[in-house]
Protein backbone atom coordinates (compact mmCIF):
# COMPACT_ATOMS: atom_id res chain seq x y z
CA UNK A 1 -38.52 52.96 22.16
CA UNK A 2 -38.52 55.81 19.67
CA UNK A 3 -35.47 56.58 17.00
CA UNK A 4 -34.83 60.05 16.27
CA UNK A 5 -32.92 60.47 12.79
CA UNK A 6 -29.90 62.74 12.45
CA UNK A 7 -27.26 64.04 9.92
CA UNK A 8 -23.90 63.63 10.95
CA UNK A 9 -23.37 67.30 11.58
CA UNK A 10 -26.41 67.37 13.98
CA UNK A 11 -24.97 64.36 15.70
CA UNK A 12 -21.62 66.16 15.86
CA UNK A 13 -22.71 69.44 17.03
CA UNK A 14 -26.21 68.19 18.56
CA UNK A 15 -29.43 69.90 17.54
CA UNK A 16 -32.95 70.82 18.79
CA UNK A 17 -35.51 68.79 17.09
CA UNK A 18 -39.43 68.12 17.58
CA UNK A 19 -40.62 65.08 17.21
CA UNK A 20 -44.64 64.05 16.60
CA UNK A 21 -45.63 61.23 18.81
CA UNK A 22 -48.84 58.89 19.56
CA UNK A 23 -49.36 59.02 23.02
CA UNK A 24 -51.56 59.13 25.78
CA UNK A 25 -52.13 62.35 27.12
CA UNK A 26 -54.37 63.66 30.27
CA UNK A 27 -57.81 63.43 29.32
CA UNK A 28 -58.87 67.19 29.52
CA UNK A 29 -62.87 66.11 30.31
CA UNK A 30 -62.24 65.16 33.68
CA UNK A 31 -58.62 66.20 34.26
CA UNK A 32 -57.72 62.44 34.91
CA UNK A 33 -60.30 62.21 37.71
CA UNK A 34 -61.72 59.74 35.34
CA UNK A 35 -65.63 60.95 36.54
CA UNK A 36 -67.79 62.61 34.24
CA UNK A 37 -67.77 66.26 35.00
CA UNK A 38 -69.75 66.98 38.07
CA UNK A 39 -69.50 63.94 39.67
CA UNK A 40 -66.96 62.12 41.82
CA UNK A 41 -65.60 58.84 42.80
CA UNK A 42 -67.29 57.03 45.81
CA UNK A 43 -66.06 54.68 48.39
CA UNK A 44 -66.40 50.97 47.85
CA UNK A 45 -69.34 49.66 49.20
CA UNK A 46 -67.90 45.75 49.13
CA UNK A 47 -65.06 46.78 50.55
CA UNK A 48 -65.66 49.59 52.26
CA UNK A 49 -62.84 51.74 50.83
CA UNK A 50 -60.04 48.85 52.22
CA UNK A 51 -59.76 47.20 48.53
CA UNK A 52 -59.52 43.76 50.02
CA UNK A 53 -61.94 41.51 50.93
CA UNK A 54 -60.96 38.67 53.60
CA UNK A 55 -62.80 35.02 53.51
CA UNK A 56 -62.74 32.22 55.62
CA UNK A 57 -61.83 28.88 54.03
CA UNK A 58 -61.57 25.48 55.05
CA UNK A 59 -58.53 23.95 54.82
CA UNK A 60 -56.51 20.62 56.51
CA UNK A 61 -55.39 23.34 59.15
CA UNK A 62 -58.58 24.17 59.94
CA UNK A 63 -60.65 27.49 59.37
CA UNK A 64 -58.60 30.10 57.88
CA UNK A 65 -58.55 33.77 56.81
CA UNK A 66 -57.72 35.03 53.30
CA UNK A 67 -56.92 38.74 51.95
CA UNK A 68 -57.50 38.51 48.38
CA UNK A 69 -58.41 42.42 46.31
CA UNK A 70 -61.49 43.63 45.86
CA UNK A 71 -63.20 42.48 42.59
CA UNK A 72 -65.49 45.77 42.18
CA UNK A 73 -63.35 48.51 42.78
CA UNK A 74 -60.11 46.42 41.91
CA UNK A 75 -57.95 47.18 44.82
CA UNK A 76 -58.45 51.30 44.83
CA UNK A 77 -61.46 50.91 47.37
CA UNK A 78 -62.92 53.07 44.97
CA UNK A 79 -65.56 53.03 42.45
CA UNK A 80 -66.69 55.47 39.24
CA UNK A 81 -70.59 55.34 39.19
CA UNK A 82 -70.44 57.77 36.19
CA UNK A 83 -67.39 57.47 34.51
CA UNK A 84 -65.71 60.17 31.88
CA UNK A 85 -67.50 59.74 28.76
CA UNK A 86 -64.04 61.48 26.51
CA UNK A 87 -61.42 58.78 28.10
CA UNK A 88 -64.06 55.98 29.15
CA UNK A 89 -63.36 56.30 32.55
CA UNK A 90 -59.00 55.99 31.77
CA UNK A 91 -58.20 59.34 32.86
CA UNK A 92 -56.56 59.62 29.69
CA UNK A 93 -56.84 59.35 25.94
CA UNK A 94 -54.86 58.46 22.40
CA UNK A 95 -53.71 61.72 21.20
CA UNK A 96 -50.54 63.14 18.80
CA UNK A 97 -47.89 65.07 20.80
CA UNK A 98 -44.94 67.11 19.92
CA UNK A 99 -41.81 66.25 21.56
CA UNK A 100 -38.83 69.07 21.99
CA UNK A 101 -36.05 67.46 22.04
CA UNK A 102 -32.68 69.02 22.64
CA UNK A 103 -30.20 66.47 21.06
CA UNK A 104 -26.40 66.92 22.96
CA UNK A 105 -23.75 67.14 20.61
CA UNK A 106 -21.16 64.06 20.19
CA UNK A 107 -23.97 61.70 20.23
CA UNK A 108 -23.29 58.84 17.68
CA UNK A 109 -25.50 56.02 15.66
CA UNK A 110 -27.21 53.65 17.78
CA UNK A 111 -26.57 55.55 21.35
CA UNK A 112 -30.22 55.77 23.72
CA UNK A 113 -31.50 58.91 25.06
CA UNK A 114 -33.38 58.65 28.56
CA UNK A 115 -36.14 61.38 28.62
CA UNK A 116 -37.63 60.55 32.14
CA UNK A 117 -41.34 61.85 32.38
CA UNK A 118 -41.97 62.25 28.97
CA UNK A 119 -43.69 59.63 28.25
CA UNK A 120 -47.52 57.99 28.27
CA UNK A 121 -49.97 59.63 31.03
CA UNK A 122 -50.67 57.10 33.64
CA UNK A 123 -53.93 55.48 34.25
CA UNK A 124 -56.35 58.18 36.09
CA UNK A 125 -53.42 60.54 35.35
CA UNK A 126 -51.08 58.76 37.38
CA UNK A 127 -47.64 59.89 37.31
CA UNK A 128 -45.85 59.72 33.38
CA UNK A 129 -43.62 57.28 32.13
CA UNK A 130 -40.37 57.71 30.37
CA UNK A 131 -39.07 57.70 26.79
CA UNK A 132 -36.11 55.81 25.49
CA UNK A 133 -34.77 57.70 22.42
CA UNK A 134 -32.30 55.48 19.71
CA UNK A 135 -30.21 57.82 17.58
CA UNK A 136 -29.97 57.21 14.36
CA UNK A 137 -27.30 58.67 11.88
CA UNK A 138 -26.84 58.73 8.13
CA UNK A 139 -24.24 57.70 6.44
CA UNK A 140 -22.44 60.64 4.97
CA UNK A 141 -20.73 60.68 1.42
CA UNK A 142 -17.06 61.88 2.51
CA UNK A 143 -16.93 61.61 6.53
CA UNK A 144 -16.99 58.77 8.50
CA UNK A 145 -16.44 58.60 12.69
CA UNK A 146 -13.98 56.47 14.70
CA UNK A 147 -14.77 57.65 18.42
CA UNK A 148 -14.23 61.23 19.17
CA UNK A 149 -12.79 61.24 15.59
CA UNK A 150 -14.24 62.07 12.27
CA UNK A 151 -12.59 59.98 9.05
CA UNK A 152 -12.34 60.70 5.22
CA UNK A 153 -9.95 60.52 2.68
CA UNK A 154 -7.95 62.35 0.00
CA UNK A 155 -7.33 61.16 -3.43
CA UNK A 156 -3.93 62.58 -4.32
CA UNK A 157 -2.18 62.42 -7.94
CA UNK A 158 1.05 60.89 -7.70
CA UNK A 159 2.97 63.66 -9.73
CA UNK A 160 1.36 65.81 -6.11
CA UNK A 161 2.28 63.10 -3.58
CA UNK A 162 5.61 63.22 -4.41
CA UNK A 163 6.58 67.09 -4.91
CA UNK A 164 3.83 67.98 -1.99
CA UNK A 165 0.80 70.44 -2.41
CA UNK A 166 -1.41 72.71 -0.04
CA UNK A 167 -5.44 72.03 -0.85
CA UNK A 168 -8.06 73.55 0.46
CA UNK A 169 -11.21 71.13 2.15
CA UNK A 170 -14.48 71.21 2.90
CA UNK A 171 -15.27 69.80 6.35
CA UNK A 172 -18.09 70.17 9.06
CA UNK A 173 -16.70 73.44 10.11
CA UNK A 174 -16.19 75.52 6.72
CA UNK A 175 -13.15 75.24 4.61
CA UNK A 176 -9.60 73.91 5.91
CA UNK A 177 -6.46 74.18 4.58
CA UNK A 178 -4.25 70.77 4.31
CA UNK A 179 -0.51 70.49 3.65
CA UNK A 180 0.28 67.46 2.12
CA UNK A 181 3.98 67.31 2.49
CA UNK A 182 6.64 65.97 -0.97
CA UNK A 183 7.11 62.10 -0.39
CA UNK A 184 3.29 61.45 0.61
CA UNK A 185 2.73 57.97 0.67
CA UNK A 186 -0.28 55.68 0.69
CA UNK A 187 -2.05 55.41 3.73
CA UNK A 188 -0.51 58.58 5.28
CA UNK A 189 -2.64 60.22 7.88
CA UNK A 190 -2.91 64.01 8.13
CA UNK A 191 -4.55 65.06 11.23
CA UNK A 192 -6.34 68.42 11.68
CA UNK A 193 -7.07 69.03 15.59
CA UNK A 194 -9.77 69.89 16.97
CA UNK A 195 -12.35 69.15 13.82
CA UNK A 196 -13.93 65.61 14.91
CA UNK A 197 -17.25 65.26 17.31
CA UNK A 198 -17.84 67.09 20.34
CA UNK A 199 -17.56 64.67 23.17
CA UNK A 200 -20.38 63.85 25.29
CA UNK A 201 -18.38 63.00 27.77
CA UNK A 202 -15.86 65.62 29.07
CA UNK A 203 -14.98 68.53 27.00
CA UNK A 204 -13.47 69.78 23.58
CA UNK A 205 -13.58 67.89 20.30
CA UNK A 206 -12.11 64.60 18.41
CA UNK A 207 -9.65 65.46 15.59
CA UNK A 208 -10.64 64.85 11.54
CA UNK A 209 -7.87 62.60 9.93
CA UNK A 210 -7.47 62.44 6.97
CA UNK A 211 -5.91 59.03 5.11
CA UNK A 212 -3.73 59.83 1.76
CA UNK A 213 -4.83 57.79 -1.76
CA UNK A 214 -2.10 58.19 -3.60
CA UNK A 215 -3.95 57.81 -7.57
CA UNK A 216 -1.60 55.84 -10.27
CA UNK A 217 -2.76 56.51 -13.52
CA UNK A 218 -4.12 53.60 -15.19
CA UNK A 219 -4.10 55.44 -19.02
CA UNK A 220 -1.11 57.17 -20.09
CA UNK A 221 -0.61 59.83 -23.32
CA UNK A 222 1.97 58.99 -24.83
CA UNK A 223 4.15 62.04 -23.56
CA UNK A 224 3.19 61.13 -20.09
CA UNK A 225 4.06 57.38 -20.27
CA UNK A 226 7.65 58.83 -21.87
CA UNK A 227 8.08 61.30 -18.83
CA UNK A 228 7.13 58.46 -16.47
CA UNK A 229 10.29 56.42 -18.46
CA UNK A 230 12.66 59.43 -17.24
CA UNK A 231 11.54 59.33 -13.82
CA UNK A 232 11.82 55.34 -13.90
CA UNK A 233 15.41 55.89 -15.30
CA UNK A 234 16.57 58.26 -12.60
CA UNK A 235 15.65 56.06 -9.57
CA UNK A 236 16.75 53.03 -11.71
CA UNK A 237 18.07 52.14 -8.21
CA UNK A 238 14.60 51.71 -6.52
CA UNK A 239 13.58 48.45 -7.09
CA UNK A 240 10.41 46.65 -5.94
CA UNK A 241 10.82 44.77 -2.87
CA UNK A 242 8.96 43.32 -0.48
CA UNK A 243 8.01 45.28 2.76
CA UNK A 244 6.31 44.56 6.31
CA UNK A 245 3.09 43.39 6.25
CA UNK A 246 1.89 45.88 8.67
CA UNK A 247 -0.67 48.43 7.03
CA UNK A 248 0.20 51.84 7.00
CA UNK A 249 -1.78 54.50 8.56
CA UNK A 250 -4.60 51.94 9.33
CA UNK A 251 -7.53 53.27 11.25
């Protein structure tokens, strides 16, 4: 099992990367025939090329016949009488190998790639094995992901959730404009289509939602604290009360 690391953009839009492995690779002495060059594998001469060798035993039953493999050639029915000096007579040897990989977009943290045949050489070049690829993605400083969906948030001043505001955003696609409407509470989600992962399953993209922070000022001038006063006086009406418990624009 290998882990490939990404950003969350190349996770979101996928990405070709190459990857240096340690692997085993065809021996290129022999060409996996595992004989030194010139030479060649012979037949058995225990076994006579079957790879088995059958006994007779004694047993309660009486005489009987066993099939057990051949202890010289292993099983193959074949033997190396001058074996591969570069892979030792393995058909193969230890060597690094770059790895293309083409990354598909929407992947997310955690998910495993299956790269059949791209793995270790078999023994006497038999046939390759596979590779199991984890993906691995760093945390980003503004977006997280929820599905599909990419997440972040937006730290609005109160004095701007409550007459509204248009800002301008940076997200995985370039700059985005974002109309945060008069009367923006906190919690609010703003939802801009079409700007989340690229789904690996099926087609199109996840939306980016965005969750309002409304900011209270914790320091006041003193002309601000008496212009918060005013405001206070004209909704002298509005008074704190308890509300559902039921969070607001929770994820």
């Amino acid at each position: 099992l290998l882990r490939v690391d990404l950003s969350i953009a190349e996770a979101v839009f996928g990405v070709n990367k190459s990857l240096t492995i340690d692997t085993a690779v065809l021996c290129q002495d022999c060409n996996g025939t595992c004989c030194k060059p010139g030479t060649y594998v012979k037949t058995c001469d225990i076994c006579r090329g079957s790879g088995q060798i059958q006994r007779q035993v004694q047993s309660f039953m009486g005489m009987m016949m066993t099939t057990s493999p051949c202890g010289s050639c292993r099983g193959t029915g074949e033997v190396i009488p001058d074996p591969c000096v570069g892979c030792r007579g393995q058909g193969r040897v230890r060597a690094k190998r770059d790895l293309d990989l083409d990354i598909p977009a929407g992947v997310a943290d955690g998910m495993r790639l299956h790269l059949a045949g791209q793995g270790e050489v078999g023994f006497a070049g038999g046939p390759s094995g596979d590779i199991y690829l984890e993906v691995s993605v760093a945390a980003h400083a503004i977006f997280g992901r929820d599905g599909d969906d990419l997440i972040a948030s937006l730290e609005v001043p109160v004095a701007d959730a409550a007459l509204g505001f248009d800002a301008v955003i940076e997200t995985l696609d370039g700059e985005s404009k974002v109309e945060v409407k008069g009367g923006a509470q906190h919690g609010d989600i703003i939802t801009l289509k079409g700007l989340g992962a690229s789904k690996i399953r099926g087609k199109g993209r996840g939306d980016l939602r965005i969750e309002i922070k409304v900011l209270t000022p914790t320091r006041l001038e003193k002309k601000q604290a008496e212009l918060f006063k005013q405001i206070r006086e004209l909704h002298r009406e509005d008074k704190p009360r308890l509300g559902s418990r039921r969070v607001r624009g929770r994820f």
